[in-house]
N, C-alpha and C. Protein backbone atom coordinates (compact mmCIF):
# COMPACT_ATOMS: atom_id res chain seq x y z
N UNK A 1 86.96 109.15 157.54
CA UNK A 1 86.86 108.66 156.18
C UNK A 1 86.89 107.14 156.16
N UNK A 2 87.48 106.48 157.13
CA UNK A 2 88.00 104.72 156.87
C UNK A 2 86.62 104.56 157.49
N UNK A 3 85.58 105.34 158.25
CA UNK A 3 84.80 104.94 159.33
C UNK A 3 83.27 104.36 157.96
N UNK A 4 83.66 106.24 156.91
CA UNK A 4 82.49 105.79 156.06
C UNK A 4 82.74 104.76 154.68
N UNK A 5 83.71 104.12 154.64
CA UNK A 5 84.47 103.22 153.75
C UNK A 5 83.76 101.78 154.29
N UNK A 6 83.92 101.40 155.41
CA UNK A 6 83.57 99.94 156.10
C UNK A 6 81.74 100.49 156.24
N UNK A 7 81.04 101.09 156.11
CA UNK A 7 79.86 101.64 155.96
C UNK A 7 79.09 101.17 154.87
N UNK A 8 80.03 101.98 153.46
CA UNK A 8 79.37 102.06 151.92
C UNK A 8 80.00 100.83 151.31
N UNK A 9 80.70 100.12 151.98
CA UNK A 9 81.91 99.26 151.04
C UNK A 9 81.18 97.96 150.95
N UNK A 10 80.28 97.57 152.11
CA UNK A 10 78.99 95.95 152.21
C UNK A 10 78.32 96.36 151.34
N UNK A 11 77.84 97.69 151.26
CA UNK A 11 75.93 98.36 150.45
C UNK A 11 76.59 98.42 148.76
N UNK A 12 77.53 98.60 148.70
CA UNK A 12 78.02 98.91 147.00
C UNK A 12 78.26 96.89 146.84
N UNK A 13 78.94 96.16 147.59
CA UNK A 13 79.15 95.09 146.92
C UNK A 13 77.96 94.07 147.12
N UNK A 14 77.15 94.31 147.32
CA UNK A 14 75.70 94.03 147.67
C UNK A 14 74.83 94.73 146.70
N UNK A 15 74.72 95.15 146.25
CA UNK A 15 73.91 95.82 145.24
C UNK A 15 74.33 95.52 143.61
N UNK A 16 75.38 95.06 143.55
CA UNK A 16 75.99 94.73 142.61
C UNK A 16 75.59 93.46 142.04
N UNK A 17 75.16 92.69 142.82
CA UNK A 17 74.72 91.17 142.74
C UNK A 17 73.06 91.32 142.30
N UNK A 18 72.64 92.81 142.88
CA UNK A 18 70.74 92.54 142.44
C UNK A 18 70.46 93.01 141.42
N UNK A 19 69.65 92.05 140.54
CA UNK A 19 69.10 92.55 139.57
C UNK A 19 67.52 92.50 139.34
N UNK A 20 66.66 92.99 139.08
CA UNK A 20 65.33 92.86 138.86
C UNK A 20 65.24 92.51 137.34
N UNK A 21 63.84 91.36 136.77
CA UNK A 21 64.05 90.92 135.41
C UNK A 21 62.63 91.15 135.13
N UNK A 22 62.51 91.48 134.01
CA UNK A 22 60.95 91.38 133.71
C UNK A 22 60.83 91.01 132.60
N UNK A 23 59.76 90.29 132.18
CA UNK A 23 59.93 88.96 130.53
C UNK A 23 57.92 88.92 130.44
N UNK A 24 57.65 88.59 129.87
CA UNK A 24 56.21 88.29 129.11
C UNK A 24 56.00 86.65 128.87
N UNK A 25 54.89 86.01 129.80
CA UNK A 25 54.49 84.67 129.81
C UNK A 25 54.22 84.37 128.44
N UNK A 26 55.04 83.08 128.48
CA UNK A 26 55.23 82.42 126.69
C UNK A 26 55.79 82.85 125.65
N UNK A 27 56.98 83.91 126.41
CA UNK A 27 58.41 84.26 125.34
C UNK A 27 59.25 83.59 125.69
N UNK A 28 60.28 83.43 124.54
CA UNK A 28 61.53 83.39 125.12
C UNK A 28 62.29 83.80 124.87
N UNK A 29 63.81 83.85 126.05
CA UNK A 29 64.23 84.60 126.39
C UNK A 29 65.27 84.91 126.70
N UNK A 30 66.85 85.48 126.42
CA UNK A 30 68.10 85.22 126.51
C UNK A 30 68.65 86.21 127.98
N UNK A 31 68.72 85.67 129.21
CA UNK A 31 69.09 87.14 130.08
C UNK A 31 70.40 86.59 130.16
N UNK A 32 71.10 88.02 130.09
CA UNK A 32 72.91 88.45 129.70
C UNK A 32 72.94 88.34 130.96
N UNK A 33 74.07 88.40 131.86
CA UNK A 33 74.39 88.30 133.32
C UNK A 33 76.52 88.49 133.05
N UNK A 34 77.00 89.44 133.57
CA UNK A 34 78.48 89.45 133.54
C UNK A 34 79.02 88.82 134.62
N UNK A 35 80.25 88.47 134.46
CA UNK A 35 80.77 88.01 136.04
C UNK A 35 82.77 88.47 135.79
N UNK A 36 83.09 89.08 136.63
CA UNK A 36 84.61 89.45 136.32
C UNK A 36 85.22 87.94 135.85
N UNK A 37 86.09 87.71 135.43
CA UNK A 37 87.04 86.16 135.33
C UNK A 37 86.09 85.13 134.55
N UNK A 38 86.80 83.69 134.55
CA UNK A 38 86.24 83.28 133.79
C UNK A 38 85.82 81.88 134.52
N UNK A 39 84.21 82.01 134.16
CA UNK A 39 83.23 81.12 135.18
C UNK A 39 82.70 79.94 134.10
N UNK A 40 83.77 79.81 132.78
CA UNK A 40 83.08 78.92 131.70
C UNK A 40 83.32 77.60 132.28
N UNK A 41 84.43 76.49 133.00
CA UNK A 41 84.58 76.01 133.75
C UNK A 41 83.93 75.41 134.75
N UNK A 42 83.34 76.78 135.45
CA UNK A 42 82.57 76.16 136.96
C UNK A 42 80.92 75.78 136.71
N UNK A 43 80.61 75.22 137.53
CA UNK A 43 79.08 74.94 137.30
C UNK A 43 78.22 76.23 137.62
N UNK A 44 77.07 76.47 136.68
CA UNK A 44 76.25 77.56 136.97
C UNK A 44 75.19 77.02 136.79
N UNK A 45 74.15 77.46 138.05
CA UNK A 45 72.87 77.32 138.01
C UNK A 45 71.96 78.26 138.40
N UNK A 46 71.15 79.06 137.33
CA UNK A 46 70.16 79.37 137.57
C UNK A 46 68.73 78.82 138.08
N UNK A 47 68.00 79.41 138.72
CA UNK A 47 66.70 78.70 139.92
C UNK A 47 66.03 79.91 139.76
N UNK A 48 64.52 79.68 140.00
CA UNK A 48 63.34 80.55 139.65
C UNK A 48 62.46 80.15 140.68
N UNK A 49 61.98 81.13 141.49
CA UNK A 49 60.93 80.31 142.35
C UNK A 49 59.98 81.03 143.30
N UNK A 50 59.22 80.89 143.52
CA UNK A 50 57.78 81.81 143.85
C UNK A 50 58.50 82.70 145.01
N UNK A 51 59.07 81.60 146.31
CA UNK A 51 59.87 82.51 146.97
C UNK A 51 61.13 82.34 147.54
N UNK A 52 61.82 82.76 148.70
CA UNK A 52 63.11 82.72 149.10
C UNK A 52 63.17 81.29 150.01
N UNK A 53 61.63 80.54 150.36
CA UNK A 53 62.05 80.00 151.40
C UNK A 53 62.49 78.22 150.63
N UNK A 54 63.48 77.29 151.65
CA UNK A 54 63.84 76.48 151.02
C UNK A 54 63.20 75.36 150.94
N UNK A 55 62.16 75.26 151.56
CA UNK A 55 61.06 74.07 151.16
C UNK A 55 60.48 74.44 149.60
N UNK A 56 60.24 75.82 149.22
CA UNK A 56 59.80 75.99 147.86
C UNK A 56 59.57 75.36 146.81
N UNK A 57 59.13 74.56 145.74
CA UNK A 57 59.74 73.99 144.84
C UNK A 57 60.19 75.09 143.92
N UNK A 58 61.51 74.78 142.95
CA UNK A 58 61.80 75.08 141.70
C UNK A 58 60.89 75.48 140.54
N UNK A 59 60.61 76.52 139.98
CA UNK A 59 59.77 76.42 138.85
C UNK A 59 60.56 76.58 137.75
N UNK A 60 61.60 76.95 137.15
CA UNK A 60 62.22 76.85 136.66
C UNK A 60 64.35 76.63 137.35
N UNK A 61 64.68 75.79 136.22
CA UNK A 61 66.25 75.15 136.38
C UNK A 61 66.71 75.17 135.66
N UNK A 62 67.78 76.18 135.07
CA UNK A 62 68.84 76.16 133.91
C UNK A 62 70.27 75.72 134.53
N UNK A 63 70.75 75.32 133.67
CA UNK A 63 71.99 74.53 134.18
C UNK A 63 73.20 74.45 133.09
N UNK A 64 74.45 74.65 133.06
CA UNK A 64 74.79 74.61 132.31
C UNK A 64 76.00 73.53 131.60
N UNK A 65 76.92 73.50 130.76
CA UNK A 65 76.96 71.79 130.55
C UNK A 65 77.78 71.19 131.74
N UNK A 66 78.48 72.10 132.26
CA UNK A 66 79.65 71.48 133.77
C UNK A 66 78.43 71.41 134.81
N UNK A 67 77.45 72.27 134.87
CA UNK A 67 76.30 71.54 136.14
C UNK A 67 75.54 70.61 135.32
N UNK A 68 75.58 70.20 134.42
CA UNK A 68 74.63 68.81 133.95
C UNK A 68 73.73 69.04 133.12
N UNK A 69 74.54 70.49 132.72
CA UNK A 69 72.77 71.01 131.77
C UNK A 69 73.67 71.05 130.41
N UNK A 70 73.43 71.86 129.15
CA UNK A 70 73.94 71.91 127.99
C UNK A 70 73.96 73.38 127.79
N UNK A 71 74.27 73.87 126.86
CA UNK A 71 75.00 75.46 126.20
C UNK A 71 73.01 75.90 125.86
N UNK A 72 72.15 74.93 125.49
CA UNK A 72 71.00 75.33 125.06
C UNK A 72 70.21 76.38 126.65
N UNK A 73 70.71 75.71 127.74
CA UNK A 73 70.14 76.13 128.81
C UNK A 73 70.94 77.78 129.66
N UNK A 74 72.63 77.29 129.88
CA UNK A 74 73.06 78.51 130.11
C UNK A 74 74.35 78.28 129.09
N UNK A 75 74.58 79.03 128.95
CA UNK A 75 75.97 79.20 127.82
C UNK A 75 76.36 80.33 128.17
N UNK A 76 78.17 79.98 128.78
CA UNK A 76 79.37 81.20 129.24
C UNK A 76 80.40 81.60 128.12
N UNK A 77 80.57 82.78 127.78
CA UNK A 77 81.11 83.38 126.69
C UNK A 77 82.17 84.02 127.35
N UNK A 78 83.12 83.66 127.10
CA UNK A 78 84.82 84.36 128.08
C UNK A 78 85.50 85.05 126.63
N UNK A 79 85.79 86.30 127.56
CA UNK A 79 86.47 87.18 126.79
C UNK A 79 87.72 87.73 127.46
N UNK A 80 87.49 88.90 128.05
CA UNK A 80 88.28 89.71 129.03
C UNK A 80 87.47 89.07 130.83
N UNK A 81 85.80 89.16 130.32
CA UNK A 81 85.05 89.01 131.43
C UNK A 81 84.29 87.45 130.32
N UNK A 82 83.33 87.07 131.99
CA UNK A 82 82.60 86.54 131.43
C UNK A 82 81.05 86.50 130.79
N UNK A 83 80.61 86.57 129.59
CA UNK A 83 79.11 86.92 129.99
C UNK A 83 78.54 85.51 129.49
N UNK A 84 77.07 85.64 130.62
CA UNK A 84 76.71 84.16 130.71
C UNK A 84 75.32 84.50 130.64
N UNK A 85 74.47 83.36 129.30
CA UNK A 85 73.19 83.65 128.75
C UNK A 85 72.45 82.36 129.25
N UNK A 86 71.68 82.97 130.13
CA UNK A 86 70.13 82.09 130.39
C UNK A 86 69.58 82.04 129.73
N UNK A 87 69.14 80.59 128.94
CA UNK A 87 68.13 80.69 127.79
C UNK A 87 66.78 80.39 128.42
N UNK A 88 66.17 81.10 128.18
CA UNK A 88 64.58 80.33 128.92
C UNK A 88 63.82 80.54 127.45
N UNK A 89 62.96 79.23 127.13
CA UNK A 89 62.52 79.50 126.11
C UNK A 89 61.22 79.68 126.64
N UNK A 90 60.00 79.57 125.20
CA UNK A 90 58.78 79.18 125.96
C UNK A 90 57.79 78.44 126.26
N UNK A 91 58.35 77.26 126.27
CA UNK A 91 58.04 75.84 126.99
C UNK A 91 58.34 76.09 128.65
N UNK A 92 59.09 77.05 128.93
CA UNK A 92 59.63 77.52 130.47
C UNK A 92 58.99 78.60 131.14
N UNK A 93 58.13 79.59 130.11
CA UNK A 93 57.20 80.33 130.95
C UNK A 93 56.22 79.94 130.63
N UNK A 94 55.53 79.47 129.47
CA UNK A 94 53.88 79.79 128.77
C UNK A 94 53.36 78.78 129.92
N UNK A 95 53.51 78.04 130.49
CA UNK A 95 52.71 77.61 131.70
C UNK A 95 52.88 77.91 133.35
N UNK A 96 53.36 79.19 133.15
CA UNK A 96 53.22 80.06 134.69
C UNK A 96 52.41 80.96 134.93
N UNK A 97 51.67 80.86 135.78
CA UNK A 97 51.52 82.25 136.38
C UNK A 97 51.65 83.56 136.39
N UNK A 98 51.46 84.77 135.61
CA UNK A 98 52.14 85.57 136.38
C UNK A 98 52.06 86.18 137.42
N UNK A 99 53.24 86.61 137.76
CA UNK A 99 53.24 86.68 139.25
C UNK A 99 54.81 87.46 139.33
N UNK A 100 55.37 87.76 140.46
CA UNK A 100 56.59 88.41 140.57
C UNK A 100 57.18 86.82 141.23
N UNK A 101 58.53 86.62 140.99
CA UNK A 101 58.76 85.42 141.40
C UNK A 101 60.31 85.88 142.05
N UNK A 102 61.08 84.85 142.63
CA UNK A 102 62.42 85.00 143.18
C UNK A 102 63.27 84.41 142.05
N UNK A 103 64.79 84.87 141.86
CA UNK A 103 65.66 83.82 141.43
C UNK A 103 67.39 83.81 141.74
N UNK A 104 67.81 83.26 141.83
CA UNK A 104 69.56 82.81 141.98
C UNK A 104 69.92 82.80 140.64
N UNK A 105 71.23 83.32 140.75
CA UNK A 105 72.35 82.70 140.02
C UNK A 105 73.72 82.22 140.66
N UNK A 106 73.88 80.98 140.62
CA UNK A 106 75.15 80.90 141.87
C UNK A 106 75.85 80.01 140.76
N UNK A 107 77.38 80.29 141.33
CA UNK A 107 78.47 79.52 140.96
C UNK A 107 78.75 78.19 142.04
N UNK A 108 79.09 77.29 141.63
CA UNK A 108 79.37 75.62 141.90
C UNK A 108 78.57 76.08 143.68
N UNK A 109 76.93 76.23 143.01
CA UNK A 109 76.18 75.92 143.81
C UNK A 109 76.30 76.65 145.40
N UNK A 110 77.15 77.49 145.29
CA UNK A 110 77.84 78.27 146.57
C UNK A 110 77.67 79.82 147.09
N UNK A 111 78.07 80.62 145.44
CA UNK A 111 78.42 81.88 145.44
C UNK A 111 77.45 82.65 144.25
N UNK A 112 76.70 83.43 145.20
CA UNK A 112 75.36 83.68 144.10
C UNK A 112 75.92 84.64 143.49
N UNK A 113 75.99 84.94 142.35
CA UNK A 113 76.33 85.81 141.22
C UNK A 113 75.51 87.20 141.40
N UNK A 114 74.36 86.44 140.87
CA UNK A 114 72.66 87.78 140.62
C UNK A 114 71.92 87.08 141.30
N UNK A 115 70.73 87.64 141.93
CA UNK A 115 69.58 87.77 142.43
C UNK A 115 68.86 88.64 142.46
N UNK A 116 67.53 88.53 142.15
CA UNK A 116 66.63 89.74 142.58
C UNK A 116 65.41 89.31 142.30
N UNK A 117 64.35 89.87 142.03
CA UNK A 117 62.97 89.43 141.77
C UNK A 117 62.88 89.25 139.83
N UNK A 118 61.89 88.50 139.78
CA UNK A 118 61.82 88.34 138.11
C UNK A 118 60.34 88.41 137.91
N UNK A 119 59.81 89.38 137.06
CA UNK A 119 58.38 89.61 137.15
C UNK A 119 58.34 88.97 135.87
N UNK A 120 57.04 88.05 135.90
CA UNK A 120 56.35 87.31 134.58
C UNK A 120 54.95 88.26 134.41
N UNK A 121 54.97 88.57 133.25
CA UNK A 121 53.69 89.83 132.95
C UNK A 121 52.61 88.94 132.21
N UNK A 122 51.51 89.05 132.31
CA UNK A 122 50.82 88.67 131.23
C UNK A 122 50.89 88.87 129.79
N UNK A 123 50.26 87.79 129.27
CA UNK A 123 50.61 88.19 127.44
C UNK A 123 49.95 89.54 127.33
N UNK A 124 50.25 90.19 126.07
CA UNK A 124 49.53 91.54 126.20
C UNK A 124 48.69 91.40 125.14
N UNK A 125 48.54 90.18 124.07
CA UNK A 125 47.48 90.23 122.97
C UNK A 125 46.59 89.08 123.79
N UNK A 126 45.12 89.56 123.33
CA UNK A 126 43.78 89.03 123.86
C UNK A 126 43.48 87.77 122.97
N UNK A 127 43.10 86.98 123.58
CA UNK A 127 42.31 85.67 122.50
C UNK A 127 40.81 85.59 122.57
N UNK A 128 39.99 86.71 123.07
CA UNK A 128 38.67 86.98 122.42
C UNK A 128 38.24 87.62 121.14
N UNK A 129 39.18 88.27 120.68
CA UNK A 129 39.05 88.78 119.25
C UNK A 129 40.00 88.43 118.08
N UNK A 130 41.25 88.20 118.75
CA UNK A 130 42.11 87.88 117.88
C UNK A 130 43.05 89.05 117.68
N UNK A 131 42.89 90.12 118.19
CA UNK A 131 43.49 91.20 118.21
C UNK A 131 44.53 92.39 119.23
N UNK A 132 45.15 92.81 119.69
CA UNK A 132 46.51 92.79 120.52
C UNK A 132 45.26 93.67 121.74
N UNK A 133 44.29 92.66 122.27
CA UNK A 133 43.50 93.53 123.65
C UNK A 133 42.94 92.98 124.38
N UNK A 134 43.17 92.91 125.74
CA UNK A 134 42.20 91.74 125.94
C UNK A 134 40.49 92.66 126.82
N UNK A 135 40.88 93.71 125.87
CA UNK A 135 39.13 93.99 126.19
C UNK A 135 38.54 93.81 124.55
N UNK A 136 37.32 93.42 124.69
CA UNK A 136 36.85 93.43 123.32
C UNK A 136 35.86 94.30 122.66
N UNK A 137 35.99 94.30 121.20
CA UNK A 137 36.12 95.18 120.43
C UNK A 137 34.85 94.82 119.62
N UNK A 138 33.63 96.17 119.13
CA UNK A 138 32.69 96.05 118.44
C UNK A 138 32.78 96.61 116.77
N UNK A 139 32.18 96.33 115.99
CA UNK A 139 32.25 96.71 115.13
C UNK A 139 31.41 97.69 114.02
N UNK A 140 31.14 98.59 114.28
CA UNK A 140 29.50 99.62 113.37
C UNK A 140 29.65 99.52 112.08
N UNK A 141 28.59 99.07 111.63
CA UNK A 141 28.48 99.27 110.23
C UNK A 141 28.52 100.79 109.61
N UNK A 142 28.73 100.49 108.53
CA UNK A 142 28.85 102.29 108.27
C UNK A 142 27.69 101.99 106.97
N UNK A 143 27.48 100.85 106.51
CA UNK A 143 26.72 100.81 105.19
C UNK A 143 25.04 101.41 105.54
N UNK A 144 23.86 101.40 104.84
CA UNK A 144 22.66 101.64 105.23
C UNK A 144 22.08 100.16 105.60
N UNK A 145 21.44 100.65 106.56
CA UNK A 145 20.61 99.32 106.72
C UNK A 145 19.45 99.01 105.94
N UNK A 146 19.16 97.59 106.00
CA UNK A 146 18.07 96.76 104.81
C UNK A 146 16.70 97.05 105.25
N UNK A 147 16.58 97.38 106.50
CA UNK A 147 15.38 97.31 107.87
C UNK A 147 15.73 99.18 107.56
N UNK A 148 14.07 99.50 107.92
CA UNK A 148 13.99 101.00 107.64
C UNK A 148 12.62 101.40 108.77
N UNK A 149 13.02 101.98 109.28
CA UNK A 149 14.07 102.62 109.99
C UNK A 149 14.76 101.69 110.80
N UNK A 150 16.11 101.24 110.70
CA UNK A 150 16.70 100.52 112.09
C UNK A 150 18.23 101.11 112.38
N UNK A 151 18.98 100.77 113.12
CA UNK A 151 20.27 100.85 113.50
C UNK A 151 20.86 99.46 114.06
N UNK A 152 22.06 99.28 113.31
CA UNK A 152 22.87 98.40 113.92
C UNK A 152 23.64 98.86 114.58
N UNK A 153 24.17 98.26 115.88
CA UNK A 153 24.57 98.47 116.76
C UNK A 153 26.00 97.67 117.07
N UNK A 154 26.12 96.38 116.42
CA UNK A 154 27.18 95.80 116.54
C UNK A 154 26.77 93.95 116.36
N UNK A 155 28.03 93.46 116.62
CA UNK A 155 28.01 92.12 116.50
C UNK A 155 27.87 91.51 118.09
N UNK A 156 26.80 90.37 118.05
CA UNK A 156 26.09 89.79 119.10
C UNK A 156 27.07 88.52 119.33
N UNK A 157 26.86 87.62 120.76
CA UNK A 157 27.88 86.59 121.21
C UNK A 157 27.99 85.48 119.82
N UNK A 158 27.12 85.12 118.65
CA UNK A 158 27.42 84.58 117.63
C UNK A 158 28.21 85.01 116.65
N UNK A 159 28.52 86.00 116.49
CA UNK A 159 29.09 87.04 115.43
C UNK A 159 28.09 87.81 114.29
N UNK A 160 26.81 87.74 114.75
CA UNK A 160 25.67 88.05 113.84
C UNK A 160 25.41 89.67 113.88
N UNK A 161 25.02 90.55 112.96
CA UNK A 161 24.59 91.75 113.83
C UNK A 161 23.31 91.84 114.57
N UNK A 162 23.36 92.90 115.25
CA UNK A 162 22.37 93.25 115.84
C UNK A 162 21.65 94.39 115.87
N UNK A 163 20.52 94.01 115.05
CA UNK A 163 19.73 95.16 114.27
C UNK A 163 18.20 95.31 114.87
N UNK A 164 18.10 96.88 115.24
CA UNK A 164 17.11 97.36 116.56
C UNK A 164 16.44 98.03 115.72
N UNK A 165 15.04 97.80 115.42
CA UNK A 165 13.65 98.53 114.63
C UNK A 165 13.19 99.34 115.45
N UNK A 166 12.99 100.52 114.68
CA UNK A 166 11.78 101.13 115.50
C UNK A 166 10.52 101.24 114.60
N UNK A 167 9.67 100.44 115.07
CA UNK A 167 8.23 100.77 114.36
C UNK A 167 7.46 101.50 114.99
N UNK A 168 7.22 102.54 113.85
CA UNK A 168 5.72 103.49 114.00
C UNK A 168 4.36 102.92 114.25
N UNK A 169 4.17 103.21 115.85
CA UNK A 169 3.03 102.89 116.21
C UNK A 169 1.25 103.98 116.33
């Protein structure tokens, strides 16, 4: 029993720390994060970044007011525990990529809190129509047409219709 204790006892306090995040390019965005005790005090910094290695640059840096940042960026709420809100607005995604990215949360720069991957999704409304798709969308008239015999068929790259005669030859 002590053999499968020193086994499960690394994999449970290791798993505890990962979190996976997923958010939509050009929202923003409050992620909750708990920590036992109270971490309002110590410096916290959140880091965002394509990957694990340390030449990387930063794509995103929240910080909070004891690491040099303000309550707008991370803000710690102590109760019994602590819970601590990453604000990312969207001045902090609407010019990324998406892509699946890496991120930290560590205390006075040392002791990582959370980690795990953070997926940035694409927007899900289209800006070719104006409407929540980004495939686009035709429109049939239902009225009679002016042209006899013709059929409209839809609206052309101007927004004009497009009306197909058939003349009797």
């Amino acid at each position: 029993m002590r053999f499968l204790f020193f086994i499960l006892f690394p994999f449970i306090c290791l798993s505890q720390t990962y979190r996976d995040l997923d958010i939509y390019k050009g929202d923003s965005h409050v992620l909750s994060f708990e920590a036992s005790g109270d971490v309002s005090s110590d410096s916290l910094l959140f880091i965002l970044k394509a990957d694990r290695l340390d030449a990387t640059a930063r794509v995103i840096t929240r910080r909070n007011t004891t690491g040099g940042g303000s309550d707008s960026e991370i803000e710690v709420i102590y109760s019994t525990k602590s819970t601590i809100l990453v604000k990312l607005t969207q001045i902090n995604t609407e010019g990324l990529t998406p892509a699946v990215y890496v991120y930290d949360l560590t205390v006075d720069s040392t002791t990582t809190l959370y980690t795990g991957t953070f997926k940035l999704r694409d927007e899900v409304s289209g800006s070719a129509d104006g409407v929540a798709t980004t495939t686009p969308y035709y429109t049939i008239a239902i009225d009679i047409p002016t042209y006899s015999p013709s059929l409209i068929i839809g609206q052309d790259a101007d927004n004009g219709w497009d009306v197909k005669s058939r003349e009797k030859k």
